[in-house]
Protein backbone atom coordinates (compact mmCIF):
# COMPACT_ATOMS: atom_id res chain seq x y z
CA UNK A 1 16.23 17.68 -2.55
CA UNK A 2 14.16 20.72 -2.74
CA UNK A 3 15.15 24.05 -0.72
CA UNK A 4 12.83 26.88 0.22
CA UNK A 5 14.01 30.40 -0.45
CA UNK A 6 13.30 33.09 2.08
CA UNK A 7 10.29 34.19 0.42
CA UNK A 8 8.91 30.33 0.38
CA UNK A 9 8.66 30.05 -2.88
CA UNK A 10 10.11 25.86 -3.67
CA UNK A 11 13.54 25.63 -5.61
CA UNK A 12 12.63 23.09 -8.60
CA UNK A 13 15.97 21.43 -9.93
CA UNK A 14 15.85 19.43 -12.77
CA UNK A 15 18.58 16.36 -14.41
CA UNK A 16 20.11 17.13 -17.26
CA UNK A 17 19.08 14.16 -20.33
CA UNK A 18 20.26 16.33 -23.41
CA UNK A 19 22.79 19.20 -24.01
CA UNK A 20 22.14 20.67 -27.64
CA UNK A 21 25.24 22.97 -27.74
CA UNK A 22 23.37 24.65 -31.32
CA UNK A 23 20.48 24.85 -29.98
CA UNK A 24 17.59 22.90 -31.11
CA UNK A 25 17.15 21.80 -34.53
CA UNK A 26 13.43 23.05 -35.06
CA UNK A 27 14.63 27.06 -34.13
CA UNK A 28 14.16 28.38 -37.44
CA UNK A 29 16.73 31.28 -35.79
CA UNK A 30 19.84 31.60 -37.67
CA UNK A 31 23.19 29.87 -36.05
CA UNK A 32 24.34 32.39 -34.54
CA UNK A 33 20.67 33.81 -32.99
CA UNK A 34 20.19 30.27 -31.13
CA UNK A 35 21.61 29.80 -27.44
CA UNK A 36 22.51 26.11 -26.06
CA UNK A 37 19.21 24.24 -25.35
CA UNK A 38 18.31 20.45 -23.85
CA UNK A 39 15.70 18.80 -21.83
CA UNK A 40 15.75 17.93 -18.33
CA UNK A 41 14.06 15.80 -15.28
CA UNK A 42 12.34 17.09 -12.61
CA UNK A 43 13.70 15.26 -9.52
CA UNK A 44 10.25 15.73 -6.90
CA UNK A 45 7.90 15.41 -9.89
CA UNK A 46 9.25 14.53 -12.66
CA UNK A 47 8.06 16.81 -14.92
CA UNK A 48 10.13 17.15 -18.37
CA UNK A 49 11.21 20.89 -19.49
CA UNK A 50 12.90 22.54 -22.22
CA UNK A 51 15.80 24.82 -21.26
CA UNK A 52 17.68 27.49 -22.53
CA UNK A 53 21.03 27.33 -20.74
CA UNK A 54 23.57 30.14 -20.99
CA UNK A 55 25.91 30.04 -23.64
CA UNK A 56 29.26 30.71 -21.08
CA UNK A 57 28.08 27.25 -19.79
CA UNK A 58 29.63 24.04 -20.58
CA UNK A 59 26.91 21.22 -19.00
CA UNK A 60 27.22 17.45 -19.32
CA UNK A 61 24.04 15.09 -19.03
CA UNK A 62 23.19 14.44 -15.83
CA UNK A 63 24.28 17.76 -14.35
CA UNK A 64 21.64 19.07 -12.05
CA UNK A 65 20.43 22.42 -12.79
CA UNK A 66 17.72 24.84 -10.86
CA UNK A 67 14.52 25.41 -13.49
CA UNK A 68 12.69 27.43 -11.21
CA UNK A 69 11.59 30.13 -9.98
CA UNK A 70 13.31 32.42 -12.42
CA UNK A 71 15.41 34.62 -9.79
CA UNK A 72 17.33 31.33 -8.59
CA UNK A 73 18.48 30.06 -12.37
CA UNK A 74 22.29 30.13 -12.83
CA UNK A 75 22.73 28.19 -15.54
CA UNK A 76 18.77 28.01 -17.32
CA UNK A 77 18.23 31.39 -18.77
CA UNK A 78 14.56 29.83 -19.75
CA UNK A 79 12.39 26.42 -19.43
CA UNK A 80 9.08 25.46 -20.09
CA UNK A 81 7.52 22.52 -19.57
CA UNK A 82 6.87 19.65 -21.87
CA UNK A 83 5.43 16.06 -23.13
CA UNK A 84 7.46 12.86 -23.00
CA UNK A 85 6.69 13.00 -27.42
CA UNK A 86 8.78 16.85 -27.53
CA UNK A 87 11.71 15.63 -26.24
CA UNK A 88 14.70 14.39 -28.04
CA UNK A 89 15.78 10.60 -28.84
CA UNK A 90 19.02 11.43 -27.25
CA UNK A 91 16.62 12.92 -23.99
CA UNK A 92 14.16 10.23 -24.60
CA UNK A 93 17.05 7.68 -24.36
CA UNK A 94 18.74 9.31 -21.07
CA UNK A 95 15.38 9.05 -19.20
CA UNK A 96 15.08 5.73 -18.23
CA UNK A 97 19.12 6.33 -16.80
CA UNK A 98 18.37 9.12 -15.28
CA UNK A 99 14.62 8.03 -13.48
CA UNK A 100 16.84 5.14 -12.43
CA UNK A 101 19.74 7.75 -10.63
CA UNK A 102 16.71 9.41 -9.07
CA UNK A 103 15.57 6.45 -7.36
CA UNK A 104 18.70 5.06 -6.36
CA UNK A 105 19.97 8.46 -4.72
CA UNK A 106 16.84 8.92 -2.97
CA UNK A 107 15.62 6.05 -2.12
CA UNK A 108 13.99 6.41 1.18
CA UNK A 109 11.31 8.61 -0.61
CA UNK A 110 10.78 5.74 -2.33
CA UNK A 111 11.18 2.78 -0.18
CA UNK A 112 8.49 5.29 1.54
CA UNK A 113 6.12 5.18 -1.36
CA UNK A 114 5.81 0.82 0.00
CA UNK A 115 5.31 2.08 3.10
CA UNK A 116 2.65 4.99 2.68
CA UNK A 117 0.90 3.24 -0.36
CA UNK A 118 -3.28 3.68 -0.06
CA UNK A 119 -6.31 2.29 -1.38
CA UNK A 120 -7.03 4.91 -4.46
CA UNK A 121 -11.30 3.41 -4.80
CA UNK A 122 -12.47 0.42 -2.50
CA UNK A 123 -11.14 -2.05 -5.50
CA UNK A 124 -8.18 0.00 -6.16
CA UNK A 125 -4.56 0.37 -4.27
CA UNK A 126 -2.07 2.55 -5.42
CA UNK A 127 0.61 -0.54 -5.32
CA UNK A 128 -1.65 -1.93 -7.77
CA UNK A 129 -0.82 0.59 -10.13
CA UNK A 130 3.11 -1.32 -10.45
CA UNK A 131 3.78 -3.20 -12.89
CA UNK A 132 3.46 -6.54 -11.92
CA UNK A 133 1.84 -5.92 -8.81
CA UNK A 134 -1.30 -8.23 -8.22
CA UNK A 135 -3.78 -9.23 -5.25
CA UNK A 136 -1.37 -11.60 -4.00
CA UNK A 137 1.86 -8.97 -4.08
CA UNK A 138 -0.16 -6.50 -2.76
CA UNK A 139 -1.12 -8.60 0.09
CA UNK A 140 2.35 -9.57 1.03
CA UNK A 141 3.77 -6.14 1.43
CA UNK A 142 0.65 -4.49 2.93
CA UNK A 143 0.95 -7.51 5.90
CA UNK A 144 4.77 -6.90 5.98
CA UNK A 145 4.52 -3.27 6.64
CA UNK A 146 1.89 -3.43 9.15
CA UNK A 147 4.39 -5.42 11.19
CA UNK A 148 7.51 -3.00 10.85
CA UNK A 149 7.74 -0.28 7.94
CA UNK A 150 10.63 -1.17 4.93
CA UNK A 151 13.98 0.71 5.21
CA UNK A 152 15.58 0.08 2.10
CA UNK A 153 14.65 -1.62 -0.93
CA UNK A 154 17.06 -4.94 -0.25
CA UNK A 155 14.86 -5.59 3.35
CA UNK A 156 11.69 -5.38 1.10
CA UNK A 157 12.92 -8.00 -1.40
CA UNK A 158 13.86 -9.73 1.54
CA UNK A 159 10.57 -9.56 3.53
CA UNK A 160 8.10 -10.09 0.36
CA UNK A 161 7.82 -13.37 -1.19
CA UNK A 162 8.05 -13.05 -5.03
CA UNK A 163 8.79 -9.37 -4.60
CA UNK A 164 12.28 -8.88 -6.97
CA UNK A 165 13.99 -5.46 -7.92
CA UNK A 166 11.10 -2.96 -6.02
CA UNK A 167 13.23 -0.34 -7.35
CA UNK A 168 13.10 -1.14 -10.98
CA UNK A 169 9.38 -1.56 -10.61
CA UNK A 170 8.92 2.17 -9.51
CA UNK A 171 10.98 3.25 -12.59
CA UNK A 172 8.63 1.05 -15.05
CA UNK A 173 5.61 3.22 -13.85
CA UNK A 174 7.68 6.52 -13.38
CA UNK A 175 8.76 5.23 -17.21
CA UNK A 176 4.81 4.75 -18.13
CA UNK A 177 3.64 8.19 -16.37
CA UNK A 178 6.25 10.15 -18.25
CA UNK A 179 5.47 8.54 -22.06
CA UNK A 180 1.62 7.94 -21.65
CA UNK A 181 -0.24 11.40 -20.15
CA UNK A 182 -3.51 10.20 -20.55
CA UNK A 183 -2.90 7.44 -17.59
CA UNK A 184 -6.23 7.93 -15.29
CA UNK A 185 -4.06 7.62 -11.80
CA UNK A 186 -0.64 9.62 -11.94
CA UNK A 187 1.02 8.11 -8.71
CA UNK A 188 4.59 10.07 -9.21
CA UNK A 189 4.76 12.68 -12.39
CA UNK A 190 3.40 15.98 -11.18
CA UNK A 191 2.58 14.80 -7.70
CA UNK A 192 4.33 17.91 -6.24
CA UNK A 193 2.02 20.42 -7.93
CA UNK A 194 -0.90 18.47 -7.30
CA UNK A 195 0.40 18.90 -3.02
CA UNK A 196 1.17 22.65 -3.71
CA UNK A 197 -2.49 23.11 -5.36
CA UNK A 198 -3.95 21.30 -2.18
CA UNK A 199 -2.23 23.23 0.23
């Protein structure tokens, strides 16, 4: 979902989860001083800004907007990232909808994630990290995709035994990575900055 520019740089678009027409309540700015603000959703990492949007704009959750670089903005006139505990309830609300969207519309990358799953420590896999993932479940899909990799998430309910709804298990820990930052194994928030560090 992400486009290079000609200089290389990454496009980072973000979802929509609250439109504060007013701006945001804890601007001390007068009224008339504030521009339109909300929170939005990285789609590759997740990560949760604050935005400025410009006040010609009319935006509706779920609209898809470019937060950076700067130069490729159209609608954002500013964003900065934040914790899951800054947001609003209406933003805090719209997440769960909105992680859900994410992995619906994409959901090769994340059919993917069953198939490319490693071990993070020698007692330690990354599918581990799912909710209710155990030895057992773990087993099941490693054997399965050794024989032929999953293409969507229906053949991998189909193939695994006791596997149900793999898609609403990614959300839970996409869910539990956004509210809790001080998880010791972040297996889909931030990822994409952790890849651009490494490379």
């Amino acid at each position: 979902m992400s486009e290079a520019d000609s200089d290389g740089m990454d496009v980072r678009r973000a979802v929509v989860l609250d439109y504060l027409a007013h701006g945001l309540s804890d601007d001390g700015r007068p009224q008339y001083e504030k521009s339109p603000a909300g929170y939005a959703l990285g789609i590759d990492d997740f990560q949760l800004y604050q935005v400025a949007f410009d006040e010609d704009e009319r935006l509706t959750i779920g609209s898809e907007v470019v937060v950076e670089p700067a130069d490729e903005r159209d609608i954002v006139t500013e964003s900065h990232r934040v914790e899951y505990d800054d947001l609003s309830s209406g933003a805090q609300t719209e997440l769960e909808y909105v992680v859900q969207d994410i992995v619906e519309e994409d959901e090769e990358r994340f059919v993917d994630f069953y198939n490319d799953a490693q071990p993070i420590t020698l007692r330690l896999h990354q599918l581990n990290l799912l909710p209710g993932i155990g030895k057992k479940l773990r087993n099941g899909i490693l054997d399965e995709r050794k024989r032929k990799p999953f293409e969507s998430f229906e053949e991998l309910t189909e193939r695994v035994s006791g596997l149900h709804d793999p898609d609403d298990i990614l959300v839970e820990r996409i869910l539990e990575e956004l509210r809790d930052d001080d998880l010791k194994y972040q297996t889909f928030v931030g990822r994409r900055e952790e890849q651009d560090r490494t490379q």
